[in-house]
C-alpha atoms as a PDB file:
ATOM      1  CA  UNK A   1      -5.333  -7.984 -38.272  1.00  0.00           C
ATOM      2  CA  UNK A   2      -8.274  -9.883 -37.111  1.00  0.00           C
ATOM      3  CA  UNK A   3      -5.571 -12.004 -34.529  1.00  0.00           C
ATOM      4  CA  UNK A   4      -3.755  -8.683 -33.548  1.00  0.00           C
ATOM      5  CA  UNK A   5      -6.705  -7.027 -32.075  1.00  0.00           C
ATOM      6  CA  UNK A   6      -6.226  -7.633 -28.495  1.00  0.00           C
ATOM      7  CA  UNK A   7      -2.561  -6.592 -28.551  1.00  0.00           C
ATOM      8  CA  UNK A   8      -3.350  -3.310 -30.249  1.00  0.00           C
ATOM      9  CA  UNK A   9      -6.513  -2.961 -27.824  1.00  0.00           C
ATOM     10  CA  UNK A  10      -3.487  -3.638 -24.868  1.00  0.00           C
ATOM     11  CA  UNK A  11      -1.574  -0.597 -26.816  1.00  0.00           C
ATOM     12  CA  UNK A  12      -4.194   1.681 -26.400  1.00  0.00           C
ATOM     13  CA  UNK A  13      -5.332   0.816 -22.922  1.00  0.00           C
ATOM     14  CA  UNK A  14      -1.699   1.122 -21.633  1.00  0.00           C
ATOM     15  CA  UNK A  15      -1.396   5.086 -23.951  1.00  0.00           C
ATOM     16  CA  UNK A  16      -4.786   5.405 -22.377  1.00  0.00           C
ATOM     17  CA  UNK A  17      -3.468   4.282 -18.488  1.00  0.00           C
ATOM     18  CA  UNK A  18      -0.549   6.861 -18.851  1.00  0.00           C
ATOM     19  CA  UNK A  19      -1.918   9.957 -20.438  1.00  0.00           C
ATOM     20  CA  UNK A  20      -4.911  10.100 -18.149  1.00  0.00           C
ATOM     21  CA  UNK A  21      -3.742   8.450 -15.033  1.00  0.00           C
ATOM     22  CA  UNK A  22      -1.435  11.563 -15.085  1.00  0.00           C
ATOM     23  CA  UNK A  23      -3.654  14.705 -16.174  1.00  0.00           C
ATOM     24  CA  UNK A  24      -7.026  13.671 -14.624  1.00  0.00           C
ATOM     25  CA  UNK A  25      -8.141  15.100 -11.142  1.00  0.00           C
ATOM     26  CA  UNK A  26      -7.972  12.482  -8.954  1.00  0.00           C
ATOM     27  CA  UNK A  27      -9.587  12.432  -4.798  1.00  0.00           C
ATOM     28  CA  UNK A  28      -7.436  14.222  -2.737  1.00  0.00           C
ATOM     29  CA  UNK A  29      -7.053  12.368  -0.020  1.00  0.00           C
ATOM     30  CA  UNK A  30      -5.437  12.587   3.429  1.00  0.00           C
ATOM     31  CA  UNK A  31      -1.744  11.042   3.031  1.00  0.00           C
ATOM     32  CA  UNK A  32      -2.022   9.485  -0.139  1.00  0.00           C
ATOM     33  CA  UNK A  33      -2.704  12.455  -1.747  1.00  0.00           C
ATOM     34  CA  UNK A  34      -1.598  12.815  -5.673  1.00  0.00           C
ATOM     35  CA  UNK A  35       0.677   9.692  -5.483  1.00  0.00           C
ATOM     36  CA  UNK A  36      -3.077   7.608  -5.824  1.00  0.00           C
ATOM     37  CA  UNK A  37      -2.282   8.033  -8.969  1.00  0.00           C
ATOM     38  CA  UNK A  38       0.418   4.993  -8.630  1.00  0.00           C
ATOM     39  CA  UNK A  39      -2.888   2.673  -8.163  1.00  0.00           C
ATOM     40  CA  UNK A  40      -2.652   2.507 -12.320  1.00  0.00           C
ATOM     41  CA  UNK A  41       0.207   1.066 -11.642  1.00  0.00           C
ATOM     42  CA  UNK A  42       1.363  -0.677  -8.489  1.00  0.00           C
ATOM     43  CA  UNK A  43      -2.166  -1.971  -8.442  1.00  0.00           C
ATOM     44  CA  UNK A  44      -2.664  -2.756 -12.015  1.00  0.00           C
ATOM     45  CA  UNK A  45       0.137  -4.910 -12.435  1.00  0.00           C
ATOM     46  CA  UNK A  46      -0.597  -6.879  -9.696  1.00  0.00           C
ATOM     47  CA  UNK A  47      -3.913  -7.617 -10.662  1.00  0.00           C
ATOM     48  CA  UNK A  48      -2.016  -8.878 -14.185  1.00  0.00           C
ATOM     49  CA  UNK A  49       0.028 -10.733 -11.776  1.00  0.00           C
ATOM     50  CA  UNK A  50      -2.474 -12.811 -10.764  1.00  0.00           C
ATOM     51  CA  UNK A  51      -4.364 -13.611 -13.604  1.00  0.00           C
ATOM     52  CA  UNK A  52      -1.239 -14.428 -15.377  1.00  0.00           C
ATOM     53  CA  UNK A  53      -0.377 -16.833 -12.277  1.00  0.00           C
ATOM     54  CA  UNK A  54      -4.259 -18.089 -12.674  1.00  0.00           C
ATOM     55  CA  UNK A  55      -3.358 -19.068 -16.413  1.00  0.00           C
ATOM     56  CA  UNK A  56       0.397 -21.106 -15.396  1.00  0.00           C
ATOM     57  CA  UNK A  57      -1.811 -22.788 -12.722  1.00  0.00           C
ATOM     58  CA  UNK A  58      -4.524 -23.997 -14.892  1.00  0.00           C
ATOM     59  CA  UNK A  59      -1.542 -25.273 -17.133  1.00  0.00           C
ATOM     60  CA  UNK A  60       0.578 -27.469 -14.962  1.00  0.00           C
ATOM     61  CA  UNK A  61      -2.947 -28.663 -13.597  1.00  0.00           C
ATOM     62  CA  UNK A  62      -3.465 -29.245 -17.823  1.00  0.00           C
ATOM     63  CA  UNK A  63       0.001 -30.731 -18.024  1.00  0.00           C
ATOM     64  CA  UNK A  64      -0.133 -33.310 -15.003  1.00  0.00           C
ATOM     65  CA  UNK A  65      -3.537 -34.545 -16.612  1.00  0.00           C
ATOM     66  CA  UNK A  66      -2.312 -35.382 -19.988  1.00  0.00           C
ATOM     67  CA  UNK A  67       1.692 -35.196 -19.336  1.00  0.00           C
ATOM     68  CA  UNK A  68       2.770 -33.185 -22.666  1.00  0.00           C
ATOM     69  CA  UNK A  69       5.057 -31.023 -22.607  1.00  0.00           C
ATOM     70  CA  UNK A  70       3.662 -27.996 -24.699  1.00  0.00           C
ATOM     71  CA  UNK A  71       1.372 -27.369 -21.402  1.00  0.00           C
ATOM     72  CA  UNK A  72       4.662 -27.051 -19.008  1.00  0.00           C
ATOM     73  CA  UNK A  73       5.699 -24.254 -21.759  1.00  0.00           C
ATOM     74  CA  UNK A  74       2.535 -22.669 -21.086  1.00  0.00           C
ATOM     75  CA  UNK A  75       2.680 -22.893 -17.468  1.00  0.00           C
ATOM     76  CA  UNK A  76       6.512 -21.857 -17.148  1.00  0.00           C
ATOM     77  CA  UNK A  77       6.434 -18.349 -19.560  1.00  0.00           C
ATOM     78  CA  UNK A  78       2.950 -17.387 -17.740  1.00  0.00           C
ATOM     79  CA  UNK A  79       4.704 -17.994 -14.903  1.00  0.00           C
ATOM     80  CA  UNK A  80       8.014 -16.158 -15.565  1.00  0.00           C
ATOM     81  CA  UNK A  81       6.102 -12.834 -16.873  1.00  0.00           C
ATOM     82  CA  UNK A  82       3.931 -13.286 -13.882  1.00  0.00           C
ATOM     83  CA  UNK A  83       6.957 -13.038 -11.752  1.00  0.00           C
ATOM     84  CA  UNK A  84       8.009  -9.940 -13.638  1.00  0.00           C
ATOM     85  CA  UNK A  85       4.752  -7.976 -13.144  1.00  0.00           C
ATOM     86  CA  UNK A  86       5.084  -8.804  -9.386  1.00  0.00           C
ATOM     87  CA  UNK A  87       8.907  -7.414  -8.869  1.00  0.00           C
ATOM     88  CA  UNK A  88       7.195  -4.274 -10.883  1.00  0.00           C
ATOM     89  CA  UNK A  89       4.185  -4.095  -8.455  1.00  0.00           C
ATOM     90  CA  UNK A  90       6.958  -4.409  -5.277  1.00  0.00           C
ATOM     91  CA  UNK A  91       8.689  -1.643  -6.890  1.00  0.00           C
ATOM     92  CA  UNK A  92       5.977   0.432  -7.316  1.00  0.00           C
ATOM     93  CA  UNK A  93       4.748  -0.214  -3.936  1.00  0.00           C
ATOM     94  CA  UNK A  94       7.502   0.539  -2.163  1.00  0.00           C
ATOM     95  CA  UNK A  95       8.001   3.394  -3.940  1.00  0.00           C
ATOM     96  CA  UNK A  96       4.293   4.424  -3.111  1.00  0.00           C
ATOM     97  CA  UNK A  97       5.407   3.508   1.044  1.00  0.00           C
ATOM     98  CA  UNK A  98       8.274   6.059   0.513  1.00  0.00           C
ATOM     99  CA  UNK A  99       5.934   8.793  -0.147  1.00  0.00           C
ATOM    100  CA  UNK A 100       3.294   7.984   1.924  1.00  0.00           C
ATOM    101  CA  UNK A 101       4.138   5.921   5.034  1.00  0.00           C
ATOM    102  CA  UNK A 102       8.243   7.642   5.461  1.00  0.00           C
ATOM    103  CA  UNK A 103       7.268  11.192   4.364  1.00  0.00           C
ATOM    104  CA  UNK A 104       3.793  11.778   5.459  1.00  0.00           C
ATOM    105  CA  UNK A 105       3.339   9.521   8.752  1.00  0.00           C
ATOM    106  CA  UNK A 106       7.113   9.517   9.587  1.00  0.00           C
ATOM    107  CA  UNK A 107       7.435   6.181  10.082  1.00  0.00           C
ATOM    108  CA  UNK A 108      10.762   4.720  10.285  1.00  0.00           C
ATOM    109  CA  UNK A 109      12.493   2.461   7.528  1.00  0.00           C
ATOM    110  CA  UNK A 110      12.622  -0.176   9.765  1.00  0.00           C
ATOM    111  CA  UNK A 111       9.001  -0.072  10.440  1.00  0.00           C
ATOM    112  CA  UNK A 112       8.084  -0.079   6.671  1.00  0.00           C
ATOM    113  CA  UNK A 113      10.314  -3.179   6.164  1.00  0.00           C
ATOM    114  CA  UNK A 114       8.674  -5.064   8.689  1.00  0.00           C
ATOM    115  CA  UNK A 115       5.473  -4.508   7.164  1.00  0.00           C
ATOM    116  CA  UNK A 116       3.290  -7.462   6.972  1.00  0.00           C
ATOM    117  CA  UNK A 117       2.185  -7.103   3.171  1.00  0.00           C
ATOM    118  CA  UNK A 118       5.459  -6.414   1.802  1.00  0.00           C
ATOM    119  CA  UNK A 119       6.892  -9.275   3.809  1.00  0.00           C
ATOM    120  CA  UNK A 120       4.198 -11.436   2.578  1.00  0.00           C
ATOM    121  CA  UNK A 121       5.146 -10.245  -1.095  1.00  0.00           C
ATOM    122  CA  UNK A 122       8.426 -10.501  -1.033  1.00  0.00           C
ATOM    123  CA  UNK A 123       7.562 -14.272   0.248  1.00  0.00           C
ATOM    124  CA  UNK A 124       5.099 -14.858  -2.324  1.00  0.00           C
ATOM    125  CA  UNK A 125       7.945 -13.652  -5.298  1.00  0.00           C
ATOM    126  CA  UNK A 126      10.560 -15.566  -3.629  1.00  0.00           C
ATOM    127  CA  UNK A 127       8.546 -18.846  -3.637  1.00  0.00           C
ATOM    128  CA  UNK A 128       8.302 -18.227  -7.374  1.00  0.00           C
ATOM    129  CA  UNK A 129      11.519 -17.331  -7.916  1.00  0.00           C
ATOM    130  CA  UNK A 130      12.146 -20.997  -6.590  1.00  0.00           C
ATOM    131  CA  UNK A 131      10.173 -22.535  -9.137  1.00  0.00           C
ATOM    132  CA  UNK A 132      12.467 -21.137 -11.720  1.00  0.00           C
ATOM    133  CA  UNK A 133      15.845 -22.061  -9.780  1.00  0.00           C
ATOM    134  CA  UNK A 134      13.835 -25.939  -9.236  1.00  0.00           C
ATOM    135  CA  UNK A 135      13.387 -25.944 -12.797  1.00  0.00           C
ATOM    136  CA  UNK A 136      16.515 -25.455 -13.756  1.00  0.00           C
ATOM    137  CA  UNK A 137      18.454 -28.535 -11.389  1.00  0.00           C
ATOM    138  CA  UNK A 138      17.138 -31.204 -13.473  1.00  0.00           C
ATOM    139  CA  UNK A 139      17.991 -32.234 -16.973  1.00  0.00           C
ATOM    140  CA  UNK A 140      15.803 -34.688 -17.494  1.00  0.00           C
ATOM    141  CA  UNK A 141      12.412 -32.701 -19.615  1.00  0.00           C
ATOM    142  CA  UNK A 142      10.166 -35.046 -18.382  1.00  0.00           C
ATOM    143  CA  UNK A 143      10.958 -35.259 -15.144  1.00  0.00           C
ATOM    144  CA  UNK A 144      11.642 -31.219 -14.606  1.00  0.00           C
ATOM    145  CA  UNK A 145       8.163 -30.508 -15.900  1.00  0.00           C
ATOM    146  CA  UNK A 146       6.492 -32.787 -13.955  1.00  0.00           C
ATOM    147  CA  UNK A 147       8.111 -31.686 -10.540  1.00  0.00           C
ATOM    148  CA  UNK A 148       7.827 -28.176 -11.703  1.00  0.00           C
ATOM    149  CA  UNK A 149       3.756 -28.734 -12.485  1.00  0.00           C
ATOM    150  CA  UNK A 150       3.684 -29.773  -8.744  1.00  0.00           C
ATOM    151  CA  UNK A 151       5.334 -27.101  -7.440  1.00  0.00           C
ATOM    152  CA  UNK A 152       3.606 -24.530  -9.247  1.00  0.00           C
ATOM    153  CA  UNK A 153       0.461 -25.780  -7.782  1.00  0.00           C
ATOM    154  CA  UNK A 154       2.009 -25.293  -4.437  1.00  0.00           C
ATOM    155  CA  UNK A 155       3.443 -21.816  -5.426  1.00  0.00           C
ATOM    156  CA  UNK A 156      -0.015 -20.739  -6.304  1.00  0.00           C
ATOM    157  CA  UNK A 157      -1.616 -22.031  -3.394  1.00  0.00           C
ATOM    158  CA  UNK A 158       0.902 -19.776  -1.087  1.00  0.00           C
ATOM    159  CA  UNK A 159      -0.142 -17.248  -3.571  1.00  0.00           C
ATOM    160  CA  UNK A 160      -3.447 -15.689  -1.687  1.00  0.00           C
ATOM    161  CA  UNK A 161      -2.803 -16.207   1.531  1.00  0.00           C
ATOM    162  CA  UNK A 162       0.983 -14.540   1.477  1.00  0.00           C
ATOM    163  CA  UNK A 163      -0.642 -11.504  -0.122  1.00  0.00           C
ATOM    164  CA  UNK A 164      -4.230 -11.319   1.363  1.00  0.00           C
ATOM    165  CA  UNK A 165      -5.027 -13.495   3.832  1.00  0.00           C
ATOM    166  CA  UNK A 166      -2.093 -13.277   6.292  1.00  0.00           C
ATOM    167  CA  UNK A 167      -1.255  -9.406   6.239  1.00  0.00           C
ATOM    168  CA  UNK A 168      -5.152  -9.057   6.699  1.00  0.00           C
ATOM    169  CA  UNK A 169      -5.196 -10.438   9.878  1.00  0.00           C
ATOM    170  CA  UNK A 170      -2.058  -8.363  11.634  1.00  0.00           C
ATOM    171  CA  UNK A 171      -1.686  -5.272  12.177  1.00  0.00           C
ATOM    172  CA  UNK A 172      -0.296  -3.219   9.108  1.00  0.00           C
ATOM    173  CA  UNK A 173       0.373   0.083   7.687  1.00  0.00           C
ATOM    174  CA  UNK A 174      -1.258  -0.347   4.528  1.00  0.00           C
ATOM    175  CA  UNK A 175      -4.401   1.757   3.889  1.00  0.00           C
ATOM    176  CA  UNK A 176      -7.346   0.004   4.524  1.00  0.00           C
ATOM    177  CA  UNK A 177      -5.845  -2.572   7.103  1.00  0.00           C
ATOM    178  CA  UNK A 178      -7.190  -3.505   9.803  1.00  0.00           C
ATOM    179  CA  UNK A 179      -6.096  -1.647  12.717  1.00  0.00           C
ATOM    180  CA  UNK A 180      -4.627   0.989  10.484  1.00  0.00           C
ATOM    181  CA  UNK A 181      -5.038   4.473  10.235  1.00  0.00           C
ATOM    182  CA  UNK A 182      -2.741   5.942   8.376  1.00  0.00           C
ATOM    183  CA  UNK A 183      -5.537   6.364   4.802  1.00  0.00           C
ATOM    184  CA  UNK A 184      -8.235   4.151   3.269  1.00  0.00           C
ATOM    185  CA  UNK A 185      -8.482   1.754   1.320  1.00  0.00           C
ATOM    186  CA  UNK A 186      -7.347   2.334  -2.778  1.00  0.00           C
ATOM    187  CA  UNK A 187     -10.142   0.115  -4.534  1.00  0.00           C
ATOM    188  CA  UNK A 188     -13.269   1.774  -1.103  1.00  0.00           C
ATOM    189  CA  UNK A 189     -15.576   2.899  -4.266  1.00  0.00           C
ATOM    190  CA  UNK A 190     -17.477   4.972  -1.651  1.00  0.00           C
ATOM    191  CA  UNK A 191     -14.350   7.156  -0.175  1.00  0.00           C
ATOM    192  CA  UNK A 192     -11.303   6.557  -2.791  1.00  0.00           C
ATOM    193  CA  UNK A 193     -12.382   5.350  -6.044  1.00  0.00           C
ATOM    194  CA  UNK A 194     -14.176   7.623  -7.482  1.00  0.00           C
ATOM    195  CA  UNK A 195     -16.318   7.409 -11.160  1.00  0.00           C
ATOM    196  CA  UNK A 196     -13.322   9.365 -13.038  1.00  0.00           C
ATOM    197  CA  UNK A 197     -10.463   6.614 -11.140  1.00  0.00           C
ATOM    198  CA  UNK A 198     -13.018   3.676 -11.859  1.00  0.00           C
ATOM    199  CA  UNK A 199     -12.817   4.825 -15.967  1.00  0.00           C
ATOM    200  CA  UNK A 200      -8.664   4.605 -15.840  1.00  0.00           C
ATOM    201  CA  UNK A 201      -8.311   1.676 -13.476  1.00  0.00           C
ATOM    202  CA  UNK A 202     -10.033  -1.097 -14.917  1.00  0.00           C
ATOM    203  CA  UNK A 203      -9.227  -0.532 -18.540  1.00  0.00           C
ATOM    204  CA  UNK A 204      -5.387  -0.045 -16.977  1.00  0.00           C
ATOM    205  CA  UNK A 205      -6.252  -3.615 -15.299  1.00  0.00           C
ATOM    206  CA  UNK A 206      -7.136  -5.422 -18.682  1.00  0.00           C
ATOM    207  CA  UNK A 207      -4.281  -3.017 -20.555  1.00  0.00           C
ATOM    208  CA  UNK A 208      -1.440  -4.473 -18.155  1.00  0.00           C
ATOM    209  CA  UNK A 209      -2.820  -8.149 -18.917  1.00  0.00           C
ATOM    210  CA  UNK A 210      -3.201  -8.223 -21.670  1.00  0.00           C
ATOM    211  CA  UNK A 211       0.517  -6.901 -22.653  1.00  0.00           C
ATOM    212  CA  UNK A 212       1.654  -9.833 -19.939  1.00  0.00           C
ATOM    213  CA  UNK A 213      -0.310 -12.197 -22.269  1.00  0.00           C
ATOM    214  CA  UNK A 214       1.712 -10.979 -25.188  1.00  0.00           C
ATOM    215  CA  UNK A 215       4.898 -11.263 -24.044  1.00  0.00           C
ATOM    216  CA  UNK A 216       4.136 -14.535 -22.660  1.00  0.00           C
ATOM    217  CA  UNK A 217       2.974 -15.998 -26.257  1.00  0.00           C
ATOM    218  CA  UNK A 218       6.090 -14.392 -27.686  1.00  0.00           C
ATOM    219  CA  UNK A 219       8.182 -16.447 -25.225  1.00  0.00           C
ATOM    220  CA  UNK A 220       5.900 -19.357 -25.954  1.00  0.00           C
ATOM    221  CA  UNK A 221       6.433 -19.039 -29.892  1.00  0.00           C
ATOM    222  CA  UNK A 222       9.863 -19.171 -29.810  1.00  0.00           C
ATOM    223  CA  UNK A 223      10.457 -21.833 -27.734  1.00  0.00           C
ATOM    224  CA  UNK A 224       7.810 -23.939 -29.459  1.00  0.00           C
ATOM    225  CA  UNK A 225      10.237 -23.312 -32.488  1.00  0.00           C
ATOM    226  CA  UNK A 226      12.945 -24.072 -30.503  1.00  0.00           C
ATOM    227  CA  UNK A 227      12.014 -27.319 -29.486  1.00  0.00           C
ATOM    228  CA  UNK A 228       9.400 -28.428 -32.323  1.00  0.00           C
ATOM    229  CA  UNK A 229      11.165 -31.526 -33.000  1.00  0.00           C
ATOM    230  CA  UNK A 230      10.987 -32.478 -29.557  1.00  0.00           C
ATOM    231  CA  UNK A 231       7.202 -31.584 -29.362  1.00  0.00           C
ATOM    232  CA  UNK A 232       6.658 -33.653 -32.467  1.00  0.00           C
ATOM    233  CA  UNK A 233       7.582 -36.444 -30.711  1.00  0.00           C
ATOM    234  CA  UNK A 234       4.940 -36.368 -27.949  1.00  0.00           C
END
């Protein structure tokens, strides 16, 4: 009981996220409106992204300092539910555009897919997706992790600046963006984010990561069984 804490603290975070991120009031704003109430979710997740992608970084940095192979586990699983949580977050976003940006501002389709931050997502995903597809061209353990470690460095350092840096500096539909006007900004604690949104969003932050942290150790478990006489052998 005393390990399981955290996962049954992610439980009730995530029962928490859903009952209330549904039933209480939330700002109504001009063109967001009640679908705010997908920042529990589309934001959420990729906050859990990124911590999770902060945690397979710091492991292939661990596994290129001491070479063993239990660290390239680490770093590949955070990695792959990282990955996961960031399709979800793309999902949820452009579900989010479809309701505000299509409906609301009538922009066209075309316009929302050439939107710098989903372009810079879908980069940032893809780049990770290529990590897995690297990954799985050699056969050689050694020499996959240790290309892999590299790359995963790399794929983190295109990270930030695919999602925040780049789409920040265009022009862009997403509320809050420079040079738009079509809303304000999700996490603007003085116009959006109010004291009732603040008590759902960052438990539903640390609810969301902490279930990615679970079902990364679950991965990690069982392929530490799979391969413990392998490990042994470090």
């Amino acid at each position: 009981m005393k390990k399981n804490w955290w996962k049954i603290l992610s439980l009730l975070l995530l029962i928490y996220t859903v009952v209330a991120g549904f039933l209480v009031a939330v700002p109504d704003l001009p063109i967001i409106h009640q679908s705010i109430r997908n920042l529990y979710f589309h934001v959420c997740m990729w906050f859990g992204m990124m911590i999770l992608f902060i945690i397979s970084f710091i492991y292939s940095i661990k596994y290129l300092r001491g070479f063993k192979l239990r660290n390239d586990i680490y770093a590949r699983h955070y990695a792959a539910v990282g990955t996961v949580f960031g399709i979800l977050g793309y999902v949820t976003g452009s579900i989010w555009a479809n309701y505000t940006w299509l409906t609301d501002q009538s922009q066209s389709l075309g316009s929302v897919l050439k939107e710098p931050k989903l372009i810079g997502a879908a980069i940032a995903l893809l780049i990770y997706g290529a990590y897995f597809v690297l990954r799985g061209s050699f056969t050689d353990m050694d020499k996959k992790a240790r290309v892999s470690a590299v790359y995963n460095i790399f794929a983190f350092a295109m990270l930030f600046p695919s999602i925040w840096i780049i789409p920040r500096l265009v022009g862009s539909l997403h509320p809050g963006a420079p040079g738009s006007d079509s809303g304000n900004p999700a996490l603007n604690a003085q116009k959006d984010l109010d004291a009732g949104m603040r008590m759902i969003f960052y438990p539903a932050v640390i609810g969301w990561t902490l279930l990615g942290v679970w079902i990364a150790t679950l991965k990690i478990r069982l392929q530490l069984i799979t391969d413990k006489t392998l490990l042994n052998d470090e």
